[in-house]
N, C-alpha and C. Protein backbone atom coordinates (compact mmCIF):
# COMPACT_ATOMS: atom_id res chain seq x y z
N UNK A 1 94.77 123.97 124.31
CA UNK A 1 95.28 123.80 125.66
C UNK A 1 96.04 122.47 125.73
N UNK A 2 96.87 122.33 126.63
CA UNK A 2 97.97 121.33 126.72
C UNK A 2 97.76 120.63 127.72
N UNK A 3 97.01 120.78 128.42
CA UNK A 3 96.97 120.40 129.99
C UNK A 3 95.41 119.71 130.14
N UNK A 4 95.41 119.17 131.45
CA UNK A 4 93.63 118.80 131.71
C UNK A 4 94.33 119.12 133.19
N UNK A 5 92.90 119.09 134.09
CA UNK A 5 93.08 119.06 135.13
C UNK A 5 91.78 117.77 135.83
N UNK A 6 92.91 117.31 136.90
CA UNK A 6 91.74 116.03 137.27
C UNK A 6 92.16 116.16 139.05
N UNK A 7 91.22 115.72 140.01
CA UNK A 7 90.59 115.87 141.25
C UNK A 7 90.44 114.99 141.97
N UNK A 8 91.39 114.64 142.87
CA UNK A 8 91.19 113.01 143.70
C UNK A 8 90.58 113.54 145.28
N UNK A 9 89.69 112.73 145.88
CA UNK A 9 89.38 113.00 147.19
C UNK A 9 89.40 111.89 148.03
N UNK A 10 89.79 112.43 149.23
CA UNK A 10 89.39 111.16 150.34
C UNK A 10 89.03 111.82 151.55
N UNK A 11 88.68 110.67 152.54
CA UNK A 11 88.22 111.44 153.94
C UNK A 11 89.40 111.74 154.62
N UNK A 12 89.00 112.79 155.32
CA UNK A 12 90.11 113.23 156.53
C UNK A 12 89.89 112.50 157.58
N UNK A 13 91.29 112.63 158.63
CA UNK A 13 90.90 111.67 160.00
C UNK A 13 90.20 113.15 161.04
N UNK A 14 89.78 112.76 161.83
CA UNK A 14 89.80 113.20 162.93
C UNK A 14 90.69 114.14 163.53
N UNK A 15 90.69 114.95 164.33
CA UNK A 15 91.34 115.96 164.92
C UNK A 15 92.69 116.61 163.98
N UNK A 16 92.22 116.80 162.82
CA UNK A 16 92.98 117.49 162.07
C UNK A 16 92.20 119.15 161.87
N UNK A 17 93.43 119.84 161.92
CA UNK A 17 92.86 121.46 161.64
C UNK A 17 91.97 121.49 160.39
N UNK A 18 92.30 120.83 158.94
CA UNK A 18 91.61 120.75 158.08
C UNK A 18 90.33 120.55 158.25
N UNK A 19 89.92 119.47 159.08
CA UNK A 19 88.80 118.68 159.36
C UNK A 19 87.61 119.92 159.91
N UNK A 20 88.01 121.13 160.70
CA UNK A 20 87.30 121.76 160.79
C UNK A 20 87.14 122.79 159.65
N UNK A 21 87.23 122.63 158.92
CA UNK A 21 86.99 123.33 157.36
C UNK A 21 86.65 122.41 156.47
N UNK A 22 87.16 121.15 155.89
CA UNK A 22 86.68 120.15 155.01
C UNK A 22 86.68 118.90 155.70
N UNK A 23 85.14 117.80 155.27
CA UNK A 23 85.55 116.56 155.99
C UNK A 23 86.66 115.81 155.07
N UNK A 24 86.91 116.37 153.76
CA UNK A 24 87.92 116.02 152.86
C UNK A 24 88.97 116.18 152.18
N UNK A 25 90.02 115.63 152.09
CA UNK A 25 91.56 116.14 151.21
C UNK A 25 90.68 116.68 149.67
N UNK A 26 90.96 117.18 149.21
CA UNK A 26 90.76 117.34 147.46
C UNK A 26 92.22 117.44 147.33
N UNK A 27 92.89 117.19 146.19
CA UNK A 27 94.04 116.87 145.35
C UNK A 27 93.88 116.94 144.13
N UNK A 28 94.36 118.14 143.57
CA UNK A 28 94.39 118.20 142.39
C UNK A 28 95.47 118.82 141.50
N UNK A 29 95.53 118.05 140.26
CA UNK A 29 96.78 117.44 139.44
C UNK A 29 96.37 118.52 138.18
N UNK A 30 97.19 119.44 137.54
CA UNK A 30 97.36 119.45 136.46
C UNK A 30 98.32 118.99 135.47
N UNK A 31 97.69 118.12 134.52
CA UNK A 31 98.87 117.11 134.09
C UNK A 31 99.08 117.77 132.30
N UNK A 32 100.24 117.47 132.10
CA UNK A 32 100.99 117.86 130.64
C UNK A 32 99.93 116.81 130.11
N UNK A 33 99.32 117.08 128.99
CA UNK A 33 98.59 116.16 127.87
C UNK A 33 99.19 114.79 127.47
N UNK A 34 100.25 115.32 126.95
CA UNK A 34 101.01 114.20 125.93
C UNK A 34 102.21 113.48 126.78
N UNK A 35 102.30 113.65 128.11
CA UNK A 35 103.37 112.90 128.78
C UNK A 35 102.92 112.64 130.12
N UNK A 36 101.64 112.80 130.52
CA UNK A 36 101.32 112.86 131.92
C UNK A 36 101.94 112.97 133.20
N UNK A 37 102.59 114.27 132.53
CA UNK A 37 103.39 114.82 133.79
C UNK A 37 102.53 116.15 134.73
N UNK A 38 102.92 115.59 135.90
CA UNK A 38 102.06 116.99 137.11
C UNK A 38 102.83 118.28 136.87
N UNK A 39 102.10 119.17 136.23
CA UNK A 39 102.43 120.34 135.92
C UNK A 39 102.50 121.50 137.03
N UNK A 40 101.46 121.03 137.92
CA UNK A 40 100.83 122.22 138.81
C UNK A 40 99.99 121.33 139.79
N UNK A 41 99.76 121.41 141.04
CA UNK A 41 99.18 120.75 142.39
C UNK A 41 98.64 121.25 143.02
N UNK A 42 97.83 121.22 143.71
CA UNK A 42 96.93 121.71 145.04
C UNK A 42 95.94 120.67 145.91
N UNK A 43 96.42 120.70 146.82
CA UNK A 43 95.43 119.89 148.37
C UNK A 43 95.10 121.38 149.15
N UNK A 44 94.29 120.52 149.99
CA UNK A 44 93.35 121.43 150.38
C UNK A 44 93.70 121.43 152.33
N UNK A 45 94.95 121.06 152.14
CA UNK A 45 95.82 120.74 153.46
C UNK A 45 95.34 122.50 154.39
N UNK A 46 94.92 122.59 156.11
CA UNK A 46 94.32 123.98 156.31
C UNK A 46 95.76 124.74 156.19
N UNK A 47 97.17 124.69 156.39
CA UNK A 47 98.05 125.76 156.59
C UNK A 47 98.86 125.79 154.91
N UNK A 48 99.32 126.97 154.70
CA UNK A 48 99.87 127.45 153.37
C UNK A 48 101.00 126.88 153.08
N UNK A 49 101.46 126.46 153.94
CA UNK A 49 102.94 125.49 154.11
C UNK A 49 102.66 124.16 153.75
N UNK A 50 101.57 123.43 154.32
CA UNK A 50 101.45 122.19 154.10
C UNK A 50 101.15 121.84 152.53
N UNK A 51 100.29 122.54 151.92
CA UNK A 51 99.60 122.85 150.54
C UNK A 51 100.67 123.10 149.85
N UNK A 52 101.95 123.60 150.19
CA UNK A 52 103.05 124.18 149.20
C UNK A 52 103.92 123.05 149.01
N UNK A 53 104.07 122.20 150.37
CA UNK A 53 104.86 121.38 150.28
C UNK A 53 104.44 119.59 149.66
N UNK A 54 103.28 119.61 149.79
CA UNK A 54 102.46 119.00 148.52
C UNK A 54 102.83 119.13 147.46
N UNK A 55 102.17 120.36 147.25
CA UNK A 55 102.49 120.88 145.62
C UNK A 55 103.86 120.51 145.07
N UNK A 56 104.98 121.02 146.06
CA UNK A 56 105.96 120.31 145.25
C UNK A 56 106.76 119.23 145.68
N UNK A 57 105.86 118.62 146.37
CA UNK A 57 106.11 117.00 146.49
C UNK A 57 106.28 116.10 145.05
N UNK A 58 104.87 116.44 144.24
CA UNK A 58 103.49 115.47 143.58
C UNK A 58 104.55 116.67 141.92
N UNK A 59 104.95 117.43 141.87
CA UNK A 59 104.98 118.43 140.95
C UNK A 59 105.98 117.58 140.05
N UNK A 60 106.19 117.46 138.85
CA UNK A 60 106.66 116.92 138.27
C UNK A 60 106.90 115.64 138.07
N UNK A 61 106.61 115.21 138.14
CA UNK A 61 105.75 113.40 138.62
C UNK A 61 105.52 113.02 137.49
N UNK A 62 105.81 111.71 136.91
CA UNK A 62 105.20 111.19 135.28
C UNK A 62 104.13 110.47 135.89
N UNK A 63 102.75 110.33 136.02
CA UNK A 63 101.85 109.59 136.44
C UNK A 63 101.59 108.24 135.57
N UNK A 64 102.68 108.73 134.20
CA UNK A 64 102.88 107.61 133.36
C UNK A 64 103.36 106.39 134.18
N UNK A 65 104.39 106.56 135.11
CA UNK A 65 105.59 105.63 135.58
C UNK A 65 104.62 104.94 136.81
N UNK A 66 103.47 105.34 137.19
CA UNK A 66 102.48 104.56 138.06
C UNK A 66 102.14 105.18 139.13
N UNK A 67 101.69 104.54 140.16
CA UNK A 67 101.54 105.68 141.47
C UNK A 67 102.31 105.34 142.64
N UNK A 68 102.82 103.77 142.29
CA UNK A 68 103.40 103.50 143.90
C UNK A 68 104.78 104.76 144.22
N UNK A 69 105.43 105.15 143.39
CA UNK A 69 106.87 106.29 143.62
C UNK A 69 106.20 107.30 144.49
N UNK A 70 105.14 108.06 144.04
CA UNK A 70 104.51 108.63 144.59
C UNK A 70 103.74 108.85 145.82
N UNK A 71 103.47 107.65 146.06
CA UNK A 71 103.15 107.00 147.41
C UNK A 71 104.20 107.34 148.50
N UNK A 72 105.21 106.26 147.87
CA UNK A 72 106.51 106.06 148.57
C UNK A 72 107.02 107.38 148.91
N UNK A 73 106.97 108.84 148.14
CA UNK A 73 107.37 109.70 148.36
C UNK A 73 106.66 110.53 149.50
N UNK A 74 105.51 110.42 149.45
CA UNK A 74 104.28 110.98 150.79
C UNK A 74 104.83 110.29 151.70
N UNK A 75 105.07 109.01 151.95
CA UNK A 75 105.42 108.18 153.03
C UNK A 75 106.53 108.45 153.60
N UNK A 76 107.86 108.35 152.84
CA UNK A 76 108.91 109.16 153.46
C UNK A 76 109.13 110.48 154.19
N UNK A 77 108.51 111.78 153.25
CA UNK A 77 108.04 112.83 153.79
C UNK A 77 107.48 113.71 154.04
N UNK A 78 106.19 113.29 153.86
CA UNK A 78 105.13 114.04 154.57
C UNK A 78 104.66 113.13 155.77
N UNK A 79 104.81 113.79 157.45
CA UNK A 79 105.00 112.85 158.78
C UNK A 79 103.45 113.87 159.18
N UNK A 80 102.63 114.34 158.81
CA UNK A 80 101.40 114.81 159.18
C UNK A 80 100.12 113.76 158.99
N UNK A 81 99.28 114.12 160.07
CA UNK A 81 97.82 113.07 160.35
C UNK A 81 97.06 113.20 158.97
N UNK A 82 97.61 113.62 158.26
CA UNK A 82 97.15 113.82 156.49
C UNK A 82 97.64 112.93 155.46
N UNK A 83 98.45 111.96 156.03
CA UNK A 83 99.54 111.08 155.04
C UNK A 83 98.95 110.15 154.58
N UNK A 84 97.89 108.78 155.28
CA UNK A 84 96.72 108.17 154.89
C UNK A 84 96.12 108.69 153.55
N UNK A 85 95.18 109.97 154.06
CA UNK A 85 94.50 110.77 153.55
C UNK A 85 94.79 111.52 151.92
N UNK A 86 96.00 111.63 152.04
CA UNK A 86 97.16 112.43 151.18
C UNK A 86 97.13 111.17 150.07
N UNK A 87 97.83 110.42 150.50
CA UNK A 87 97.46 108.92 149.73
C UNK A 87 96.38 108.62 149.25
N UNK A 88 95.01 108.30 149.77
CA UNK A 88 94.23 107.83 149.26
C UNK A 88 93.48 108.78 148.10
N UNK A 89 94.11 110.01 148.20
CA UNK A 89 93.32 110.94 146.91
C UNK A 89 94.15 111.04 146.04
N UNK A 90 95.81 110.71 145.89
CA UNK A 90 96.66 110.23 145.34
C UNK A 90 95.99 108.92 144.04
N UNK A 91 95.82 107.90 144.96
CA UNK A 91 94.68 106.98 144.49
C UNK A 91 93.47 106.74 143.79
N UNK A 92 93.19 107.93 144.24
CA UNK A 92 92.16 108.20 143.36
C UNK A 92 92.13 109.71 141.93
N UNK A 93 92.99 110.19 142.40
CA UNK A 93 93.72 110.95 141.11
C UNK A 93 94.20 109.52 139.92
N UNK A 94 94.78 109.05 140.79
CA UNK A 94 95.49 107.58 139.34
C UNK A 94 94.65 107.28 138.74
N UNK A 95 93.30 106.33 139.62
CA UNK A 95 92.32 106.08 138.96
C UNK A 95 91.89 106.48 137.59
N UNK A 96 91.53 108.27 137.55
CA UNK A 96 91.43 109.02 136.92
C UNK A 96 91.76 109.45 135.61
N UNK A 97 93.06 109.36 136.15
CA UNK A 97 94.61 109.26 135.17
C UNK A 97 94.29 108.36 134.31
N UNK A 98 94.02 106.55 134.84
CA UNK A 98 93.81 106.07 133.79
C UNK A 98 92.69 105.93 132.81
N UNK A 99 91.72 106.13 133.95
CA UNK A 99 90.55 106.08 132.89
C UNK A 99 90.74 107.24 131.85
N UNK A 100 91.19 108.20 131.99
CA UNK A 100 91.26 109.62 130.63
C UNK A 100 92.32 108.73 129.78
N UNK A 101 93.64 107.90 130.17
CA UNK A 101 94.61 107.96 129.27
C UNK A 101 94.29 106.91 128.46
N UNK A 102 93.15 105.73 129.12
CA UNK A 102 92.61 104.47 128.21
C UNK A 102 92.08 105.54 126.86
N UNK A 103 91.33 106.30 126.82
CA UNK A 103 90.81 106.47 125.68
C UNK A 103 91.46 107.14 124.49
């Protein structure tokens, strides 16, 4: 297999549709092995639209090149009470990222 898959979470705010289904974003990255590129995405955003447009927000992404681009890219456009949130499991996907790529 070529790929791993790794899982960032954070809390949701308040009066979000999600929130009555998860108190949390999950975010998850399937990344190319040998170039740590996002192959494939999923949040756990509640409408099918929001989750899609994630997905190919974050989708092809070198997680090599760091996380702030990525950031910067949620920030520009994604304008939903999820953007914090969206971020901070972003954040904690990197984390992740590096601890697998140290070894």
């Amino acid at each position: 297999m070529n790929t791993y898959l790794i899982a960032g979470h954070a809390k949701l705010p308040q009066g979000m549709a999600a929130r009555n289904i998860y108190d949390s974003i999950t975010i998850t990255v399937e990344l190319d092995l040998k170039y740590g590129v996002i192959v494939e995405a999923s949040c756990t955003l509640a409408t099918e639209h929001g989750r899609e447009f994630i997905r190919q927000l974050l989708r092809g992404y070198c997680l090599k090149d760091g996380i702030e681009e990525l950031i910067d890219r949620v920030q520009k456009y994604y304008r939903g009470k999820a953007s914090q949130a969206i971020q901070a499991g972003l954040k904690d996907v990197y984390a992740q990222f590096e601890s697998v790529s140290v070894k």
